[in-house]
Protein backbone atom coordinates (compact mmCIF):
# COMPACT_ATOMS: atom_id res chain seq x y z
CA UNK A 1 -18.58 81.47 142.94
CA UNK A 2 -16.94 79.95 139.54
CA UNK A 3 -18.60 83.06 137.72
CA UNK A 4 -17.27 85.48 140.11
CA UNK A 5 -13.85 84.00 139.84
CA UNK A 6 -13.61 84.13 136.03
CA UNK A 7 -15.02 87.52 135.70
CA UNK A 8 -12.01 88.98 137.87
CA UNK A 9 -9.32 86.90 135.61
CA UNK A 10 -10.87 88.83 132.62
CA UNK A 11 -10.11 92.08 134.84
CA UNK A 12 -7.30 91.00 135.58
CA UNK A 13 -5.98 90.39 132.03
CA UNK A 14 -7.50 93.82 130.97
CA UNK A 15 -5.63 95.49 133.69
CA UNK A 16 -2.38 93.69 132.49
CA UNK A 17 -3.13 94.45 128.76
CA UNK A 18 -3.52 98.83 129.37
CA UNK A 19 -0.48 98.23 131.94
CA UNK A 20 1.49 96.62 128.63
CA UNK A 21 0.10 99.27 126.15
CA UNK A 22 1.04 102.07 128.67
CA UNK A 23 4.51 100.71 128.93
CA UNK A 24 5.25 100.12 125.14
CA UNK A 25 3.67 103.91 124.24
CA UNK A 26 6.25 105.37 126.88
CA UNK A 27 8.78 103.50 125.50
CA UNK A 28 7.89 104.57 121.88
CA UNK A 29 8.38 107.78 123.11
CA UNK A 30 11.57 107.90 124.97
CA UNK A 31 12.72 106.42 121.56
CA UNK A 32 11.53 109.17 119.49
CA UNK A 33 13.40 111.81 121.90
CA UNK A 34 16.24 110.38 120.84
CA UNK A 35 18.18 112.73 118.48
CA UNK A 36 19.19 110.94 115.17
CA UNK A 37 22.67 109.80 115.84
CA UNK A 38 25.38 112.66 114.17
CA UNK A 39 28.54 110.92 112.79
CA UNK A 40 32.11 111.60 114.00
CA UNK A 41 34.71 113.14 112.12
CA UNK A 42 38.25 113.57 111.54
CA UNK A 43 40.72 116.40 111.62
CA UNK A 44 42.41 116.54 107.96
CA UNK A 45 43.88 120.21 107.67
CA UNK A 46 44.89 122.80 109.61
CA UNK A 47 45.65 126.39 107.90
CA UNK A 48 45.96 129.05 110.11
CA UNK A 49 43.56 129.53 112.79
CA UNK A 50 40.95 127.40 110.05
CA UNK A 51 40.19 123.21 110.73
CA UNK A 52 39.17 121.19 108.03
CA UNK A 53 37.53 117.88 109.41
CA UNK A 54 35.96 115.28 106.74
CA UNK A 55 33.12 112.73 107.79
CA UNK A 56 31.19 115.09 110.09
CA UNK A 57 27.39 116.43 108.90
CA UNK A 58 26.99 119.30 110.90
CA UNK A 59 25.28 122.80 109.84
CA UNK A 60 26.86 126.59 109.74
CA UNK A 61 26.91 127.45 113.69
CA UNK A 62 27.14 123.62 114.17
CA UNK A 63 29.22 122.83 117.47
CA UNK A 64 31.80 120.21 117.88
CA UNK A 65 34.35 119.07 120.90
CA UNK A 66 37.93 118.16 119.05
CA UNK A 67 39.88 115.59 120.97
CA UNK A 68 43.40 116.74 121.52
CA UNK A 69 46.75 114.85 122.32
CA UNK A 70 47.08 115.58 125.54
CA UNK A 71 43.57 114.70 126.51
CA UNK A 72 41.52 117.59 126.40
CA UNK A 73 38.53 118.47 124.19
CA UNK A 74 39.08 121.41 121.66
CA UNK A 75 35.45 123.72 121.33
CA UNK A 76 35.08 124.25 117.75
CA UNK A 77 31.94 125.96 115.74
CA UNK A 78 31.09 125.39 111.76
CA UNK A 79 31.73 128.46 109.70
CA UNK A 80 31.30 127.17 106.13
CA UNK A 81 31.82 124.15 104.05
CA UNK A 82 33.02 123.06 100.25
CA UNK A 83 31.81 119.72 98.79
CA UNK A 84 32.89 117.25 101.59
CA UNK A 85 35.22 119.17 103.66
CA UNK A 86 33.81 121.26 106.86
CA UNK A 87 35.81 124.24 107.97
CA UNK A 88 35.93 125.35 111.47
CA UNK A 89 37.27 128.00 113.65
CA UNK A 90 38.42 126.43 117.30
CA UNK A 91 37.01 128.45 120.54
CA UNK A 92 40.51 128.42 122.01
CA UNK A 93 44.58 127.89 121.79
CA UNK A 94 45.58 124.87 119.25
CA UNK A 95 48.36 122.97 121.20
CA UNK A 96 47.69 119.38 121.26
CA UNK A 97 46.06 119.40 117.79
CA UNK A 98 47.15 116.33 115.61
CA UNK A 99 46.70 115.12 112.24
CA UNK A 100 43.26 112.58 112.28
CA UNK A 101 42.20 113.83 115.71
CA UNK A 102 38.84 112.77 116.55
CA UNK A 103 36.01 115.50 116.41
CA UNK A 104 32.54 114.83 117.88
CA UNK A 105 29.47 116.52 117.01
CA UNK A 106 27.77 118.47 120.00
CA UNK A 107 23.94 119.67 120.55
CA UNK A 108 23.30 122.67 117.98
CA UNK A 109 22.36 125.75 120.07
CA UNK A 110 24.60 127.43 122.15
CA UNK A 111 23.28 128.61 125.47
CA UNK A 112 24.33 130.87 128.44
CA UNK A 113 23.06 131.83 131.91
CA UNK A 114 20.97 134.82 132.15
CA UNK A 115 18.73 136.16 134.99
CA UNK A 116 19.35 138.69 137.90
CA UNK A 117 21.99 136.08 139.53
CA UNK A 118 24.78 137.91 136.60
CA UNK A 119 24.51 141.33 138.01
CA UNK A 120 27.88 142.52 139.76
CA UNK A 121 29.76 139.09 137.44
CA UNK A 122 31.89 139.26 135.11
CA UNK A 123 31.81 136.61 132.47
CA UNK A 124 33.17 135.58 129.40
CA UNK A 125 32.12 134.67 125.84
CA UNK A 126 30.85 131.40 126.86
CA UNK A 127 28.80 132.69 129.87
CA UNK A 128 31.28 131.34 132.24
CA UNK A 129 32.44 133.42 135.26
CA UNK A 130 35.71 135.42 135.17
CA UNK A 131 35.66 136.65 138.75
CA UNK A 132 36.27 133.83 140.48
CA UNK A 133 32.65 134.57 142.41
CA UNK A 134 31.62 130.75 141.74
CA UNK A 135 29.23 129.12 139.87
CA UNK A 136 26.13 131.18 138.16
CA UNK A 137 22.90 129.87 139.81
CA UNK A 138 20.79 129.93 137.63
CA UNK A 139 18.23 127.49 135.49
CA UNK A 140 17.39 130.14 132.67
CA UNK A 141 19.33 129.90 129.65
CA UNK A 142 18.65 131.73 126.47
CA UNK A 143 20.54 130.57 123.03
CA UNK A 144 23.06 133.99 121.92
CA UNK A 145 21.18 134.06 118.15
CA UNK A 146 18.06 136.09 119.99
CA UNK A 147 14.81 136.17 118.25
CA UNK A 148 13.74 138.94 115.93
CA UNK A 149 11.16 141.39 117.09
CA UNK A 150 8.40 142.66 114.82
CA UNK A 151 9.43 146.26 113.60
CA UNK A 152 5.65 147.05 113.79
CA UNK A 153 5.76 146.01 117.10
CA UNK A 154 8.33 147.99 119.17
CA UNK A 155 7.66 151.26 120.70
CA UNK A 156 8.76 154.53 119.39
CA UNK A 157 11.62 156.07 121.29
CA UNK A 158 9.72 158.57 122.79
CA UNK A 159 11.21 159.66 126.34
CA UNK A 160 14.79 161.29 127.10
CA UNK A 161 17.44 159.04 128.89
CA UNK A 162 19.57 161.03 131.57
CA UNK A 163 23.31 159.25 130.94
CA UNK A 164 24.72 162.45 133.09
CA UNK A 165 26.84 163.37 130.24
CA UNK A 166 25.98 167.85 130.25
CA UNK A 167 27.23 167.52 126.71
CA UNK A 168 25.21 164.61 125.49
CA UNK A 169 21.87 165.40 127.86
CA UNK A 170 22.23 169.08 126.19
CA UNK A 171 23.16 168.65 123.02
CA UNK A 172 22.88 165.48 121.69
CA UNK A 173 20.51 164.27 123.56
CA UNK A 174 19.78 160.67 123.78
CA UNK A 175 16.29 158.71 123.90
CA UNK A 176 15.49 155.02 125.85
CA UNK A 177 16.09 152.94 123.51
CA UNK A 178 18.01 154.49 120.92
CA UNK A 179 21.42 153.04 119.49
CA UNK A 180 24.12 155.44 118.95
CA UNK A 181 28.03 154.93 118.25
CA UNK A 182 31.05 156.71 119.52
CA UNK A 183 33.27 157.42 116.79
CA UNK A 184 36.96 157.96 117.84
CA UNK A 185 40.25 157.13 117.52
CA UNK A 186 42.99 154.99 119.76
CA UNK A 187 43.72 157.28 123.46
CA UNK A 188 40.91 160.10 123.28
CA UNK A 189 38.79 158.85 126.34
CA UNK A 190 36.50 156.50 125.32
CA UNK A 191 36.55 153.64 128.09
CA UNK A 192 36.21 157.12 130.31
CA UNK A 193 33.23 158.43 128.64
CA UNK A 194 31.68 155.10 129.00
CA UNK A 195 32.81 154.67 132.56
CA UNK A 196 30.99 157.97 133.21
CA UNK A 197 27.86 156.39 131.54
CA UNK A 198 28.13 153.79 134.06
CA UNK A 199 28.21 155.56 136.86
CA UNK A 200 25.12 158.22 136.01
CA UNK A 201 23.14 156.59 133.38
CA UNK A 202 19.59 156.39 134.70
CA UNK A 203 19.44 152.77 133.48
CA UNK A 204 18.15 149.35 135.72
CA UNK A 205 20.55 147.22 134.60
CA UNK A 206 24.00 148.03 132.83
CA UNK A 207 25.90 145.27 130.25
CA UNK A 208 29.10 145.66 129.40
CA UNK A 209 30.82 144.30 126.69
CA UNK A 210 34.76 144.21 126.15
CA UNK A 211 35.47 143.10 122.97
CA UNK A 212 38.93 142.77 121.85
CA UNK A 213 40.30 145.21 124.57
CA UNK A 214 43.64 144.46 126.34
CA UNK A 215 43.61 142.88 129.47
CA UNK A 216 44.89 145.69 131.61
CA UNK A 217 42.58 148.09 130.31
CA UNK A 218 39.59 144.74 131.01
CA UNK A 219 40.83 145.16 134.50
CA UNK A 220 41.36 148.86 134.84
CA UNK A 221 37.52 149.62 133.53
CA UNK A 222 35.52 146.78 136.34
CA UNK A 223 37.95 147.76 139.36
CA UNK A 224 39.02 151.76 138.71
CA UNK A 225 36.56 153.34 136.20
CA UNK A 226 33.69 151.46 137.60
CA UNK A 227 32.40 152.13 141.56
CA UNK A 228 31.34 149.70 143.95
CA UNK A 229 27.38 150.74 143.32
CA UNK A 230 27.60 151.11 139.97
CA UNK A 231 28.95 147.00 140.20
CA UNK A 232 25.89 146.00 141.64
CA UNK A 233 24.03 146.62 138.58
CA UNK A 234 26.01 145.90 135.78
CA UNK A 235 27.49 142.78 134.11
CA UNK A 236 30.60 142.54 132.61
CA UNK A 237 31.60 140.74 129.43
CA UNK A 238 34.87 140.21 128.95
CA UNK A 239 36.75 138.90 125.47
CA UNK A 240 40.73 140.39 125.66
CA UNK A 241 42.50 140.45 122.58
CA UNK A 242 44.28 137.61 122.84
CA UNK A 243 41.05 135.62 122.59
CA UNK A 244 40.50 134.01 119.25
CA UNK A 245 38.10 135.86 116.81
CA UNK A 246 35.15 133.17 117.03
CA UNK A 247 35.39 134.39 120.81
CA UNK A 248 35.18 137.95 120.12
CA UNK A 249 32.05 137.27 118.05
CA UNK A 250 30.47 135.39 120.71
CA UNK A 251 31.57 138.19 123.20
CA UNK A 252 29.01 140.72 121.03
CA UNK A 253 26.26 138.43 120.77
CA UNK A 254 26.38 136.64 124.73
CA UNK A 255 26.08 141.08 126.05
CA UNK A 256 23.50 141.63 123.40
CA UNK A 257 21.88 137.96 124.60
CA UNK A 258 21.52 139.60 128.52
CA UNK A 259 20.27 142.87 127.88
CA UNK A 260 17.64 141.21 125.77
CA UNK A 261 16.83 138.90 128.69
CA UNK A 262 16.67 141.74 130.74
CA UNK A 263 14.46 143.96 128.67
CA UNK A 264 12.56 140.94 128.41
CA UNK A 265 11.64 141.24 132.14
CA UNK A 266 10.45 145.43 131.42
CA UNK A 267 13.30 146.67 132.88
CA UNK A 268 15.55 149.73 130.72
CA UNK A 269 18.95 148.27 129.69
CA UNK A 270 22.16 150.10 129.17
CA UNK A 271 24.56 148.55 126.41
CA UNK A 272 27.81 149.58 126.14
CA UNK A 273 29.55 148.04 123.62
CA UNK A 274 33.59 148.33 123.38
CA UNK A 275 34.29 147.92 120.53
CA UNK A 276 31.88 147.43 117.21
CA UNK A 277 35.24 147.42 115.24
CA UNK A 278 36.51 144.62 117.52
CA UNK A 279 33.30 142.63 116.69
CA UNK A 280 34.15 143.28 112.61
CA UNK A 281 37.74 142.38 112.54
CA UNK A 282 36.85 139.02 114.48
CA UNK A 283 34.51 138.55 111.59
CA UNK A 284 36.71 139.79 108.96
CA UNK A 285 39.27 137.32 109.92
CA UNK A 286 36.91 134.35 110.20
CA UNK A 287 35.69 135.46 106.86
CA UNK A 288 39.44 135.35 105.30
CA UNK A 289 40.35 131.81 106.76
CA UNK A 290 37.55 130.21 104.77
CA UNK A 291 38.48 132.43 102.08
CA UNK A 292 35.69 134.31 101.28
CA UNK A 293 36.85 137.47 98.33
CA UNK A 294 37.39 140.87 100.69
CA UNK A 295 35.76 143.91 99.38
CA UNK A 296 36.34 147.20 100.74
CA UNK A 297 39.96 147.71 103.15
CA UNK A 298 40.00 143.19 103.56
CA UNK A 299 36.36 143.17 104.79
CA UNK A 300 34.24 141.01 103.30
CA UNK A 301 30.74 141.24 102.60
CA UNK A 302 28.83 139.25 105.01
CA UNK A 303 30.91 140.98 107.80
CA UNK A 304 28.90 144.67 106.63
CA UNK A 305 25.87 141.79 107.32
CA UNK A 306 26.61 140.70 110.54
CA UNK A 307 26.40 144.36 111.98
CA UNK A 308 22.96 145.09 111.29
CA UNK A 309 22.35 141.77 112.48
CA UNK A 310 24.14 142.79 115.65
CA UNK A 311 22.75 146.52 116.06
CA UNK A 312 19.18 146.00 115.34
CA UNK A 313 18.65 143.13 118.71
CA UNK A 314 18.93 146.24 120.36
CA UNK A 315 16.56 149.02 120.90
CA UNK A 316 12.50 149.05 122.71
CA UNK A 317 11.02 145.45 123.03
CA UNK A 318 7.19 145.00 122.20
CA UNK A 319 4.68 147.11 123.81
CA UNK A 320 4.73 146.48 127.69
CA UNK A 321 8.70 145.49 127.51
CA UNK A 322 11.40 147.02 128.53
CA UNK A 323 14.21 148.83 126.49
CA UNK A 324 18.09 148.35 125.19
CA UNK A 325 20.08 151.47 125.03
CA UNK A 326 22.94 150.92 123.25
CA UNK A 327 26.47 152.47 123.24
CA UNK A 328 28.77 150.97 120.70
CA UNK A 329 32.66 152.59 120.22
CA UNK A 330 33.66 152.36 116.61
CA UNK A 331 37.58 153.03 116.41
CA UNK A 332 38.34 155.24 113.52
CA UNK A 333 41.96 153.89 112.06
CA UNK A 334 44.25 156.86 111.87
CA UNK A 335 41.45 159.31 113.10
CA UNK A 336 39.82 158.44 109.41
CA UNK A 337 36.09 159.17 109.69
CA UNK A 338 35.74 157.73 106.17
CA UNK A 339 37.06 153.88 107.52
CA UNK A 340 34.73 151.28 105.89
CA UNK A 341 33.16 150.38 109.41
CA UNK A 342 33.00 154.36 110.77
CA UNK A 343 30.77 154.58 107.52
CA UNK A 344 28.31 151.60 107.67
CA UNK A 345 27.25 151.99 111.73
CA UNK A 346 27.08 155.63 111.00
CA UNK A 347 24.29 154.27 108.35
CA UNK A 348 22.58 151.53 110.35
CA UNK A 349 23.02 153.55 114.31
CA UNK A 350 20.20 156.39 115.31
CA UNK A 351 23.10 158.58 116.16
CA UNK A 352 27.20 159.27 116.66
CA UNK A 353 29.08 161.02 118.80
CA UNK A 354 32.42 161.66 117.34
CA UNK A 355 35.62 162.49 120.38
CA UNK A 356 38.30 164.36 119.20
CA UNK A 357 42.18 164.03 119.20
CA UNK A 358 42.40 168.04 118.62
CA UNK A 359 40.36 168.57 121.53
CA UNK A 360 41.69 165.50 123.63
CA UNK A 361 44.77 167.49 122.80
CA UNK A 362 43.42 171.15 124.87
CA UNK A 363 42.79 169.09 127.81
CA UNK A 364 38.87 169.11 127.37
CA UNK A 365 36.83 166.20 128.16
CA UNK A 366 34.99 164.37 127.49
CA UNK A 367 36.56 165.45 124.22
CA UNK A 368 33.05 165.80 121.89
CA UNK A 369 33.09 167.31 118.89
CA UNK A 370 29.30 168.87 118.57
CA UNK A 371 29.44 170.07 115.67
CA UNK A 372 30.41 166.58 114.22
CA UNK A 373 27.98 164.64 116.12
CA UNK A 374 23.97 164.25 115.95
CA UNK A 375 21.41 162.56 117.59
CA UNK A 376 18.57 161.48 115.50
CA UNK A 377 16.03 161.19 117.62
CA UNK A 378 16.83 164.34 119.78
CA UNK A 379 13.33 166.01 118.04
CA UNK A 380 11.68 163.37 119.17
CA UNK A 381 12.66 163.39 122.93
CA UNK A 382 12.88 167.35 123.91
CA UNK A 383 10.80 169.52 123.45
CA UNK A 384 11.19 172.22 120.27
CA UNK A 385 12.75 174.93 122.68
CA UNK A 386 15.14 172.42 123.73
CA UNK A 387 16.34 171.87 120.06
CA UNK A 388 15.90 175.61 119.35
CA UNK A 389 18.95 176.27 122.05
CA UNK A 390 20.86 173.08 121.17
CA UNK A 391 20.96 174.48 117.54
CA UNK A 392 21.67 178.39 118.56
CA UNK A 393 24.64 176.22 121.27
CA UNK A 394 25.98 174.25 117.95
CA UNK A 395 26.39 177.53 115.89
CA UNK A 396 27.90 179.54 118.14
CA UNK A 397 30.55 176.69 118.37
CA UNK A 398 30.85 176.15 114.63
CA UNK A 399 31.30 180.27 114.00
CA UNK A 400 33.67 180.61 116.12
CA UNK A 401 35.96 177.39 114.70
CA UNK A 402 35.44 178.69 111.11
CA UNK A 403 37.23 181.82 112.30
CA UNK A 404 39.63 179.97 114.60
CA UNK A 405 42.51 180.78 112.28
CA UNK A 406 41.73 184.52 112.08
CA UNK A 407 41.62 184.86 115.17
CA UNK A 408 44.59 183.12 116.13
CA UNK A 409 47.22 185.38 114.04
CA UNK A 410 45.07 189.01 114.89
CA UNK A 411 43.25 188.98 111.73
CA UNK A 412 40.25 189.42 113.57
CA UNK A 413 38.58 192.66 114.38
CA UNK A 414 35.47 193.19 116.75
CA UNK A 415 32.62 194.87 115.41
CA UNK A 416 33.25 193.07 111.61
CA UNK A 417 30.10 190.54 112.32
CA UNK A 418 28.22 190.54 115.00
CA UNK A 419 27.38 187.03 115.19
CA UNK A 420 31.18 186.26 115.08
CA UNK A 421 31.94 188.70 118.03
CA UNK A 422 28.95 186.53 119.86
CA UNK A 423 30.44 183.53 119.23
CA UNK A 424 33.94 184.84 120.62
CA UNK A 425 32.65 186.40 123.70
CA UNK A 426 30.65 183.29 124.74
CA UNK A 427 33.32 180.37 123.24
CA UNK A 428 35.18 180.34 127.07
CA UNK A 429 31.69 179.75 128.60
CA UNK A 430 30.55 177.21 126.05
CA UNK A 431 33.74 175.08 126.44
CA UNK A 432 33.22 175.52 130.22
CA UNK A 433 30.09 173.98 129.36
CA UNK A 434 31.34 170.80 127.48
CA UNK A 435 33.90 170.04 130.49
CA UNK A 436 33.05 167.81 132.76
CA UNK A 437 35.01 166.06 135.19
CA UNK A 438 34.61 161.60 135.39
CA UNK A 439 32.93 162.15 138.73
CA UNK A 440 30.81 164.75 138.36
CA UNK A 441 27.32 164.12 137.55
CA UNK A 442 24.96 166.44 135.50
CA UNK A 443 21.75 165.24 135.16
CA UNK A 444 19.35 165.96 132.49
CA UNK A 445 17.10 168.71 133.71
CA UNK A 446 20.19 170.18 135.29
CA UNK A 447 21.70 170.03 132.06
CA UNK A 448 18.49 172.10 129.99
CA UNK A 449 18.45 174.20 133.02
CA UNK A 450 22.37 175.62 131.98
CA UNK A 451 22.39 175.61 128.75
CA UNK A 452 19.13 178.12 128.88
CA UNK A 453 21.00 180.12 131.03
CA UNK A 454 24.02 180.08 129.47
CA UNK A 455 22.62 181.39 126.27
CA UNK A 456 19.78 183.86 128.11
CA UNK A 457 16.63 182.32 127.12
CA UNK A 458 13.77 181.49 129.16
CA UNK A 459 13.66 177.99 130.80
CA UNK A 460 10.29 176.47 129.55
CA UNK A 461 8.47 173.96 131.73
C-alpha cells in the first residue's frame, strides 16, 4: 500500500510540474505579443496646416492621437522628419491645439471596413459612415496601402465593357479592366457623364470616390444623378473640399482599398474616381508644408509618384479574380490640355476621353471630343471591323471640323472633294449619334449595331 501511495505523489508532482511549465510558456508568450512600448511626444510648432512634435519615434505613415484643450484627441499621420523633429499633417480642424500638447503614438496600419455590408453606404475617408445608416457590420478590414500584384500575373484586358455611353461603346470603346481618364475642364458635364456610367455600366459593384468636390454637388450626385437601383450597388466615398488634404489622400486610397476587396472576391468593379487632380493638389500641399522644392506649376516630385502608385492598384486581379475598371476625371485648369497633371495620367492611364467646352457650348452631350480622345485597348476588345468603322466615324468628324471655317462664311463649294462633301452630308447624323440623353441607355451591341448603319456597312457577327 506504502508503494502505491508514493508512486501517485511522484504523479502527482509530475502533473504539477507540466501544469507549471504550461503556465510559464503561455505567459512567455502573452509577453512577447506585447508591442515594444512607443514613447510620447510633444507638440513644439505649428506652421500652417504642418505639426512639429519632438520626443515621438514613429515612421512615415506613422499614426498618432494629439490631445487637445478642450479634451478631444486630434488624428494626426507622419509625413516626413528632419534630425529630431517629426512633422505631421492633422486628419481634421486645429481648434484646441496648444503649445506642448501631448501626442500619443497609435498602432501603424490604418484599416477600414470592407465587404458586401458597404454597398448602398456612403462613407468617408476613414471608412466611417456618412449616411447616418448606422454602424458597418462587418469583421473584415483591409489596411488602404493594398498589396502589389505581379504584372506577370494579371490578365490581359481582353473583353469589351458595356458603360451605355453610344459614344464611348462606339468609338472609344472601353475593355474590363482598363483605366482611362476624363480630361475636362470646370462645368462641361463630368459628374453627369459619370452619373450615366452609374446607372448603365454593366459592372457588379460600383465605387465612388468624391475627392475634393463641394458638398452640394457630394449630395446632388448620391440623391439626383444616382437612382434608387443603381444605390444598391454602389458605395460612395465622400471627401468635400473643406476636408483637409491628408483626408483627400485617404479618400483616393480607402475607394481604391474597396474595389480591390471586391475584385478580390471575382466580381468586375467600376471605379469612378472624381477627381485625380483633387488627389494631386492634396499631395502637392502636404508636399509644400514639409517643404519639399516644387518642380513643375508648385508640384513636387513625389506627388508625379504617388499617381502611378494610385492608378496602377487598379486594373484585372490574378488569374481567376475579378477586375477594377477605373474612371478617373482629371480637371484641365483653364481648359489647358498641357497642365502638368493632364500630361502625366495621360502617360500612366490606358486611355482619355477629353469633354469639350466648345461643344458643351452647342448643347451636345455628353460633350466628347472624338477626335481628341483614344482608347488604347479598343484593338484589343472589338473586333477589326469594329475599329475599321470607328476610324472611317473619327474622319468623317475630323474633315468636316478642318473645314468648319469654310464652311461657315460660304467658302465652301460641293463637288470640290468628295470626301469633304461626305463628311458634310453625314456631320447632322454623326452628331445625332454622339447625343445622348442622362437617361437613355445604349448598350454596346446596340451601339455597333448604329454606327454600321449609320455609315452603310455590313453588321458582322
Amino acid at each position: 500500500m506504502s508503494d502505491i501511495i508514493e508512486e501517485l505523489k511522484q504523479q502527482g508532482s509530475q502533473q504539477l510540474v507540466h501544469g507549471l511549465r504550461d503556465r510559464l510558456a503561455r505567459s512567455r508568450q502573452r509577453i512577447e505579443d506585447v508591442p515594444a512600448p512607443q514613447p510620447e511626444g510633444r507638440l513644439s510648432r505649428m506652421v500652417g496646416m504642418t505639426l512639429e512634435a519632438e520626443g515621438i519615434r514613429l515612421p512615415v505613415g506613422g499614426r498618432a492621437a494629439i490631445h487637445t484643450a478642450n479634451g478631444t484627441r486630434l488624428g494626426a499621420e507622419v509625413v516626413g522628419f528632419q534630425g529630431e523633429r517629426t512633422f505631421l499633417m492633422p486628419e481634421g480642424k486645429l481648434e484646441g491645439l496648444a503649445p506642448g500638447a501631448r501626442i500619443e503614438p497609435l498602432e501603424q496600419a490604418r484599416r477600414i471596413p470592407v465587404g458586401p455590408a458597404l454597398l448602398g453606404r456612403v462613407v468617408d475617408a476613414l471608412g466611417k459612415p456618412l449616411d447616418g445608416g448606422g454602424p458597418i457590420r462587418t469583421a473584415e478590414m483591409a489596411p488602404i496601402e493594398g498589396r502589389p500584384i505581379n504584372p506577370l500575373g494579371r490578365v490581359p484586358v481582353t473583353e469589351p465593357l458595356d458603360v451605355g455611353i453610344r459614344a464611348l461603346n462606339g468609338l472609344l470603346s472601353v475593355g474590363r479592366g482598363q483605366r482611362i481618364g476624363l480630361f475636362a475642364g470646370s462645368g462641361v458635364g463630368k459628374s453627369v457623364l459619370l452619373g450615366m456610367m452609374t446607372r448603365h455600366t454593366a459592372a457588379d459593384v460600383i465605387v465612388v470616390g468624391l475627392i475634393g468636390e463641394r458638398g452640394r454637388e457630394v449630395n446632388e450626385f448620391i440623391y439626383d444623378i444616382l437612382d434608387e437601383e443603381s444605390r444598391k450597388r454602389t458605395v460612395v466615398v465622400a471627401v468635400p473640399a473643406d476636408q483637409s488634404p491628408l483626408l483627400r489622400q485617404h479618400g483616393a486610397w480607402v475607394s481604391t482599398t474597396i474595389a480591390e476587396s471586391f475584385r478580390d472576391r471575382g466580381l468586375n468593379v467600376l471605379l469612378l474616381m472624381d477627381s485625380l487632380t483633387r488627389f494631386a493638389q492634396g499631395a502637392r500641399e502636404i508636399a509644400m508644408a514639409i517643404g519639399e522644392p516644387p518642380a513643375t506649376k508648385g508640384y513636387s516630385a513625389s506627388v508625379f509618384a504617388r499617381l502611378p502608385q494610385l492608378v496602377e492598384r487598379a486594373g484585372n486581379g490574378d488569374k481567376g479574380g475579378g477586375s477594377i475598371t477605373a474612371f478617373y476625371t482629371v480637371l484641365a485648369e483653364g481648359d489647358d490640355q498641357n497642365d502638368p497633371i493632364v500630361d502625366s495620367a495621360r502617360a500612366i492611364l490606358d486611355g482619355h476621353v477629353v469633354l469639350s467646352r466648345e461643344i458643351a457650348e452647342t448643347g451636345r452631350y455628353p460633350a466628347i471630343d472624338v477626335g481628341a480622345s483614344v482608347s488604347r485597348v479598343m484593338s484589343a476588345v472589338v473586333t477589326p471591323e469594329h475599329q475599321k468603322a470607328a476610324y472611317r466615324f473619327r474622319n468623317l468628324m475630323s474633315t468636316y471640323a478642318r473645314n468648319r471655317d469654310l464652311i461657315a462664311v460660304g467658302a465652301y463649294r460641293k463637288g470640290s472633294d468628295p470626301q469633304l462633301d461626305e463628311a458634310v452630308a453625314m456631320n447632322p447624323r454623326l452628331e445625332a449619334y454622339l447625343g445622348q440623353n442622362r437617361l437613355e441607355k445604349a448598350g454596346f451591341e446596340e451601339s455597333r449595331r448604329q454606327l454600321f448603319e449609320l455609315l452603310g456597312l455590313p453588321l458582322s457577327q
